[in-house]
Protein backbone atom coordinates (compact mmCIF):
# COMPACT_ATOMS: atom_id res chain seq x y z
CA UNK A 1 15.93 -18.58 34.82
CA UNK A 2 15.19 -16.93 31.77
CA UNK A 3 13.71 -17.99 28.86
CA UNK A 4 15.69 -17.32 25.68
CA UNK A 5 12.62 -18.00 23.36
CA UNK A 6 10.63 -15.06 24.67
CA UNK A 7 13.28 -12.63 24.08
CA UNK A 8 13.38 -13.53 20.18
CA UNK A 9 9.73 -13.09 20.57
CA UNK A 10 9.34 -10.02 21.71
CA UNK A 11 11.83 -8.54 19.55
CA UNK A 12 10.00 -9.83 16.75
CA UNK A 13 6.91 -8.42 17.99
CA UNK A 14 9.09 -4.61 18.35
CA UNK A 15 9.73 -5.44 14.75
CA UNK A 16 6.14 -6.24 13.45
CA UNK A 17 4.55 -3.23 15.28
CA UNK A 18 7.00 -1.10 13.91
CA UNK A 19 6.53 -1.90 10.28
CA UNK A 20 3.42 -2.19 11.15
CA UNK A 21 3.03 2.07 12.54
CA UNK A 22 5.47 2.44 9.28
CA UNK A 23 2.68 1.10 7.08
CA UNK A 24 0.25 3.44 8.99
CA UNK A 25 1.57 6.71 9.44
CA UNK A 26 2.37 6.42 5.14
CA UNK A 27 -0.97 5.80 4.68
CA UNK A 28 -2.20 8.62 6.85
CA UNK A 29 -0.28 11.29 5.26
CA UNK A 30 -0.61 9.74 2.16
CA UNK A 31 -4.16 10.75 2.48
CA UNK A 32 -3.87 14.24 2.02
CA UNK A 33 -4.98 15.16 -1.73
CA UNK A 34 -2.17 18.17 -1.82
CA UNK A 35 0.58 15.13 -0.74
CA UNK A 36 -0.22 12.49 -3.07
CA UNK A 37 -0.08 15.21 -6.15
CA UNK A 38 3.03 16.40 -4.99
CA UNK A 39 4.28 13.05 -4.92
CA UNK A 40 2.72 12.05 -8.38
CA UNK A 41 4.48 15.14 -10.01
CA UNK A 42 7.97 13.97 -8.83
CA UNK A 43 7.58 10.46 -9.76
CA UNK A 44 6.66 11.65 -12.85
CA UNK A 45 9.73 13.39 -13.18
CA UNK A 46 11.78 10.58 -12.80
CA UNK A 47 9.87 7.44 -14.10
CA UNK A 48 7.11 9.37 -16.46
CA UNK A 49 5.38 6.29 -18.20
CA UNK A 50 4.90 4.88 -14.65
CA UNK A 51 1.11 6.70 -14.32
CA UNK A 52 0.41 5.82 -18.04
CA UNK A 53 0.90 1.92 -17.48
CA UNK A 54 -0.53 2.43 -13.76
CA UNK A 55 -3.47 3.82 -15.90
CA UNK A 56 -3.61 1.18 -18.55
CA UNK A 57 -3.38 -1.99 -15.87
CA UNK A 58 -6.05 -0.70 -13.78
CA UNK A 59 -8.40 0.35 -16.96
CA UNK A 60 -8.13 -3.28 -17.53
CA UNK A 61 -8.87 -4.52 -14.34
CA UNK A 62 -12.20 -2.53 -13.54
CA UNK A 63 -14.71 -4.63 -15.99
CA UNK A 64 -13.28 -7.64 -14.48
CA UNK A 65 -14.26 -6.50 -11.31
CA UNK A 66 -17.72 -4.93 -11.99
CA UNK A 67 -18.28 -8.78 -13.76
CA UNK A 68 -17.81 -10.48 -10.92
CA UNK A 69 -19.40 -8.21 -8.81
CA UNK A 70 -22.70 -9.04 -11.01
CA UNK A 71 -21.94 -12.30 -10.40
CA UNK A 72 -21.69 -12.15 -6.72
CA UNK A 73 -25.21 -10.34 -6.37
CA UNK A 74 -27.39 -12.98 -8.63
């Protein structure tokens, strides 16, 4: 007797943990300063205004966040 509905389950589950150790092991070795400016220099390469509206949209969004901090705290 076996039950069809855990076997979709556990696949899923296979599939969830993997993107999930995906998602992890980028984040580990994109924390190595030497990795991420190697990486920055050949994105620039091929899409160079990507850092200068990266820039631009976060620039923007740092007051916003500082406000509301204030906000928070009184």
């Amino acid at each position: 007797m076996e039950n069809q509905g855990s076997a979709g389950s556990k696949d899923m589950l296979y599939l969830v943990g993997g993107l999930a150790l995906l998602v992890a092991g980028a984040g580990l070795i994109m924390a190595h300063p030497e990795v991420r400016r190697q990486l920055r220099s050949s994105l620039d390469r091929f899409l160079p205004r990507l850092s200068e509206n990266l820039g631009n949209n976060l620039a923007g969004v740092v007051p916003d966040v500082q406000r509301y901090l204030k906000l928070r705290s009184m």
